[in-house]
N, C-alpha and C. Protein backbone atom coordinates (compact mmCIF):
# COMPACT_ATOMS: atom_id res chain seq x y z
N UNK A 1 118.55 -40.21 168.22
CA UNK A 1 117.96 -39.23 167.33
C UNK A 1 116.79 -39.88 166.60
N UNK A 2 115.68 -39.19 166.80
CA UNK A 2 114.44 -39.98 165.96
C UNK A 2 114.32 -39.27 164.70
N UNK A 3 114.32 -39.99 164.02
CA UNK A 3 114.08 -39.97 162.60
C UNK A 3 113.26 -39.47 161.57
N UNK A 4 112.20 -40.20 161.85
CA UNK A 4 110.67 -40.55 161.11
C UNK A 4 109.57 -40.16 161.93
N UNK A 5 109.17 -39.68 161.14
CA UNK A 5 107.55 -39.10 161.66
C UNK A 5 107.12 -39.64 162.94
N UNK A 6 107.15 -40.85 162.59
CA UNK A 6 106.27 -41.79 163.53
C UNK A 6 107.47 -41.79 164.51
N UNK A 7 108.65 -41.49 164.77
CA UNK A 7 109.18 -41.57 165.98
C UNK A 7 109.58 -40.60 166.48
N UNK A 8 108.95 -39.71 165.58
CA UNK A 8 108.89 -37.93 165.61
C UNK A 8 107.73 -37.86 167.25
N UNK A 9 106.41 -38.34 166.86
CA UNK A 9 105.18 -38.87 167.73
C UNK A 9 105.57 -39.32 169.11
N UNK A 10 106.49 -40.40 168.52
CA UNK A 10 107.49 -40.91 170.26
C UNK A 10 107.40 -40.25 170.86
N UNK A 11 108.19 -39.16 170.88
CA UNK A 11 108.95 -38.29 171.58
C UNK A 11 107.65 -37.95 172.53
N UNK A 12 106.88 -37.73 172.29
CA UNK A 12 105.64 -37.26 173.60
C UNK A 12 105.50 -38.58 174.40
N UNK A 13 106.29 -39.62 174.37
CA UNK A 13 105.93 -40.76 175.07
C UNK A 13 106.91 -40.14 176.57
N UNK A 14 107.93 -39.58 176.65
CA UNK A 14 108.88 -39.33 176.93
C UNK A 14 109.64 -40.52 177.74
N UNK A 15 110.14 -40.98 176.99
CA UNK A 15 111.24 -41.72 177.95
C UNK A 15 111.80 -41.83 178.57
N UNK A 16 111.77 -43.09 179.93
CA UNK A 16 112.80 -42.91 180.60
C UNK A 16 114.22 -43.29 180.44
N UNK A 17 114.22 -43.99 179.83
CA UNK A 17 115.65 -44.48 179.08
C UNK A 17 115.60 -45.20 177.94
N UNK A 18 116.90 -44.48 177.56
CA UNK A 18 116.81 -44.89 176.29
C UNK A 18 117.68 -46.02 175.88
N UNK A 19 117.24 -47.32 175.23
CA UNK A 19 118.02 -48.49 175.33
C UNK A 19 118.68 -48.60 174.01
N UNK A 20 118.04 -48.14 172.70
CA UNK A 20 119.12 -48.32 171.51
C UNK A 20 118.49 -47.15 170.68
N UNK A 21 119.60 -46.18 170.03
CA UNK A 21 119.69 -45.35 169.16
C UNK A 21 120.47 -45.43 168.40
N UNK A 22 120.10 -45.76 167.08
CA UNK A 22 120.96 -45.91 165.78
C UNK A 22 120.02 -45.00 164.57
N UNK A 23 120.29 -44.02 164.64
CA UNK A 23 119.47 -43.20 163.34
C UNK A 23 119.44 -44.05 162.39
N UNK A 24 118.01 -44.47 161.85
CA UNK A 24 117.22 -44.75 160.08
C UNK A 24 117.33 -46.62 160.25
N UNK A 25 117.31 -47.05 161.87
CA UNK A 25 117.76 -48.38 161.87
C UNK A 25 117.12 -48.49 162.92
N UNK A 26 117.17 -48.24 164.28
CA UNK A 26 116.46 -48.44 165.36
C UNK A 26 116.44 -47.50 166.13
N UNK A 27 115.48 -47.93 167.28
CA UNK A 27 115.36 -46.63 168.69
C UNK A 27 114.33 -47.58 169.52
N UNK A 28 114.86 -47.67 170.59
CA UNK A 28 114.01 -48.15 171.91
C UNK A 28 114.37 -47.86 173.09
N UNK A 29 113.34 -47.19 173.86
CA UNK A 29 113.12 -47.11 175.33
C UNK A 29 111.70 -47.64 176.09
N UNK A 30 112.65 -47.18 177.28
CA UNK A 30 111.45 -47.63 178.61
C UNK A 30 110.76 -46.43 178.75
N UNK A 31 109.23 -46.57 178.01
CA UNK A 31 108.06 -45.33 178.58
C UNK A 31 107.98 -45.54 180.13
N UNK A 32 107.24 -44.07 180.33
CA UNK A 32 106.72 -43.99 181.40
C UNK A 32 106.15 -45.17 182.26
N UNK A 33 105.45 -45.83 181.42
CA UNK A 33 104.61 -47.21 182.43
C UNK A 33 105.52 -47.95 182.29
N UNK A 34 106.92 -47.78 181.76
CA UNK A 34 107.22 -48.94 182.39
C UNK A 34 107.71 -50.06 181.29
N UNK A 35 106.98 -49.97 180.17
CA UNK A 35 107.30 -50.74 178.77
C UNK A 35 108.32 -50.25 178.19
N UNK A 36 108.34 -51.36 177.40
CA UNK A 36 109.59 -50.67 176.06
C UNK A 36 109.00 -50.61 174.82
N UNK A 37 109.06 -49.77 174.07
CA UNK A 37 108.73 -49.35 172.94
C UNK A 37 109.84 -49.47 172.03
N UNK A 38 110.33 -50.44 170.69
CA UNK A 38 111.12 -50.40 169.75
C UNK A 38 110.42 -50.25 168.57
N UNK A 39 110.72 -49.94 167.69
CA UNK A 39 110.64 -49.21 166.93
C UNK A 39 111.92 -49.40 165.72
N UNK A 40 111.78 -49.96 164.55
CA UNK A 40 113.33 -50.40 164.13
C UNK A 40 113.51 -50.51 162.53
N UNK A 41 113.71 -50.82 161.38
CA UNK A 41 113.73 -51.25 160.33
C UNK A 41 113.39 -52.54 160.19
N UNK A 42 113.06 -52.94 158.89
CA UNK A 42 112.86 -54.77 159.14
C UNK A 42 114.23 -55.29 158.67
N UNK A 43 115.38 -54.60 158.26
CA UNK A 43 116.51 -54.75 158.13
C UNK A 43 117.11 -55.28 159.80
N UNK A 44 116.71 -55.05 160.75
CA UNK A 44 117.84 -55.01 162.16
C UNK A 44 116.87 -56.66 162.70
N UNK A 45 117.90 -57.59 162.42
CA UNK A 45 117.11 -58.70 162.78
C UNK A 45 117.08 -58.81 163.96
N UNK A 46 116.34 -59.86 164.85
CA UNK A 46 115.95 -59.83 166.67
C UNK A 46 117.49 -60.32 167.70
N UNK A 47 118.65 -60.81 166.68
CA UNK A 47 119.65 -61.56 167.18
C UNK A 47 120.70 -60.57 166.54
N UNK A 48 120.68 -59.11 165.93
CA UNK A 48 121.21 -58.04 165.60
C UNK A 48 121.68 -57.68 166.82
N UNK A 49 123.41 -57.35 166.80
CA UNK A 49 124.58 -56.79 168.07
C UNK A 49 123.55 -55.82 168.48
N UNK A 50 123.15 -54.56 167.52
CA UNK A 50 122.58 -53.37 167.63
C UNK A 50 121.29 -53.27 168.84
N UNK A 51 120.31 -54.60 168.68
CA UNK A 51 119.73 -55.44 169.68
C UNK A 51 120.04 -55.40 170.77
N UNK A 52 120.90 -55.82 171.47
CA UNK A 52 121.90 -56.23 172.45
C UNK A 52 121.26 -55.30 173.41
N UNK A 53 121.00 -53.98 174.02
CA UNK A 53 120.48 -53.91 174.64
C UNK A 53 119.15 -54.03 174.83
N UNK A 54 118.63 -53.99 174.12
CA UNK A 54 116.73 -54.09 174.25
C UNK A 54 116.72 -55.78 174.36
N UNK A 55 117.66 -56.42 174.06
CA UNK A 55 117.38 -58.14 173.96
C UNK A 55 117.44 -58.15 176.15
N UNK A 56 119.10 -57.72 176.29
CA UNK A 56 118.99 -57.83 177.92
C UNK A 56 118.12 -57.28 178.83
N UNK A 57 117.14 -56.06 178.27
CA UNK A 57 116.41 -55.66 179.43
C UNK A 57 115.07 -56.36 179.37
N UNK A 58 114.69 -56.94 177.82
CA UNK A 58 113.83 -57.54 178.27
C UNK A 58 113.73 -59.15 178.98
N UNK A 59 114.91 -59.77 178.62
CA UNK A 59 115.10 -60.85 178.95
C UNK A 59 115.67 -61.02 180.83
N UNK A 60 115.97 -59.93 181.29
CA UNK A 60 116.70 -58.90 182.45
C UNK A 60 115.08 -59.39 183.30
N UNK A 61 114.25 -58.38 183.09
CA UNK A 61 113.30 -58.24 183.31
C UNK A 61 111.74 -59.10 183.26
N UNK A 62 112.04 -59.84 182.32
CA UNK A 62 110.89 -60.30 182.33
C UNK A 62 109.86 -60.32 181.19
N UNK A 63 109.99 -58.94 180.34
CA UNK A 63 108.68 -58.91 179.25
C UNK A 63 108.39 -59.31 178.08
N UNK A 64 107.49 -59.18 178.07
CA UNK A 64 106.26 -60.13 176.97
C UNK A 64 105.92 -59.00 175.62
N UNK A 65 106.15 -59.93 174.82
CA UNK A 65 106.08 -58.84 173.56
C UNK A 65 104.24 -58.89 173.58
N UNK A 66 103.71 -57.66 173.62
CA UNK A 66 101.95 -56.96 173.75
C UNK A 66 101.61 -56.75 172.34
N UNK A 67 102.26 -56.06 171.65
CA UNK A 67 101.93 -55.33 170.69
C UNK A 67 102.93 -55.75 169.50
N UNK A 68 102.59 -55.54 168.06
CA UNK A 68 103.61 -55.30 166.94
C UNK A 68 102.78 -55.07 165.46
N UNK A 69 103.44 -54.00 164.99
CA UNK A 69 102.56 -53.42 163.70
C UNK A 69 104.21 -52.95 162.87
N UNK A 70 103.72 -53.04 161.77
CA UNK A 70 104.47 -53.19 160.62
C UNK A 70 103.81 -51.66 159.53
N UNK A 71 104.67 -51.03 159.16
CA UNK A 71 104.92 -49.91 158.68
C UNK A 71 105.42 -49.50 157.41
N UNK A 72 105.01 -48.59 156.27
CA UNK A 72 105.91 -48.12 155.45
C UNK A 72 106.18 -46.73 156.04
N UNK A 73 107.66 -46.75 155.90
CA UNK A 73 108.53 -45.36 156.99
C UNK A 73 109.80 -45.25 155.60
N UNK A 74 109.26 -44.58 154.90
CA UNK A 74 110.67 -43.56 154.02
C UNK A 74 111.90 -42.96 155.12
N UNK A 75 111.68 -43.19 156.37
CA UNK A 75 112.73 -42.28 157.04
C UNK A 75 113.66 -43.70 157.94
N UNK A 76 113.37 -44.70 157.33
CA UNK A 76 114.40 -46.42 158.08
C UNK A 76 114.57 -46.80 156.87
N UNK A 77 115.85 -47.64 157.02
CA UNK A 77 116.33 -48.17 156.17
C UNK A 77 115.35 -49.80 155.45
N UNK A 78 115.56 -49.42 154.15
CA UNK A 78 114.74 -50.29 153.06
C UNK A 78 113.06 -49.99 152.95
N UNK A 79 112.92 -48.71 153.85
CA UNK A 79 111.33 -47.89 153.99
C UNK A 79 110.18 -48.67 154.55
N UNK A 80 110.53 -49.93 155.50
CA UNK A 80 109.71 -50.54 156.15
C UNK A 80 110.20 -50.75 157.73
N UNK A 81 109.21 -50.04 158.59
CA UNK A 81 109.85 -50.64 159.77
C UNK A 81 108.74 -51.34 160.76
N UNK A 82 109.34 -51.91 161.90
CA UNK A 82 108.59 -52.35 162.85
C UNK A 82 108.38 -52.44 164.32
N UNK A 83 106.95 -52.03 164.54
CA UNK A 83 106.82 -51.24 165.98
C UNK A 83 106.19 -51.98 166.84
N UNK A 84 107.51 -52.73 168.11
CA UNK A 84 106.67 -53.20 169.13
C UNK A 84 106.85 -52.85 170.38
N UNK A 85 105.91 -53.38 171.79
CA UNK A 85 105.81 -53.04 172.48
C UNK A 85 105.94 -53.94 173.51
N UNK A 86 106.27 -53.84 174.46
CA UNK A 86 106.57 -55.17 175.00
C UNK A 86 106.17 -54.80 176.60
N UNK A 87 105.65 -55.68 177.46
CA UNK A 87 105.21 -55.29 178.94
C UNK A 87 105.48 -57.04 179.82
């Protein structure tokens, strides 16, 4: 379930799968090309259970974190989150 505005926007990415959904805490899938897009609180650290799948597909796979931008989001927990992208 997306949350916040900005993962309101997601949703036109359309995903092909979806690797972690935790409403006001995280959300990541595999877009169309192929990447993963997370998207998370700065509360959910990189070694977070919740992690656990987005840690194996990228480590599964192969990818390289591309992208990462940092956010104020009233709709994640502690109102800061962070958006990366990985290929």
């Amino acid at each position: 379930m997306l949350t916040s505005d900005r993962l309101a926007a997601a949703e036109a990415q359309e995903f092909t799968e979806v690797l972690a959904d935790s409403p006001c805490r995280l959300f990541a899938g595999v877009t169309r090309d192929g990447s993963v897009w997370e998207y998370r609180s700065i509360i959910v650290r990189d070694d977070a259970d919740l992690r656990r799948p987005v840690r194996e597909r990228l480590d599964r796979d192969g990818y390289s974190l591309t992208e990462q931008r940092e956010y104020a989001d009233p709709g994640v927990m502690f109102g800061r989150a962070v958006e990366r992208v990985y290929r």
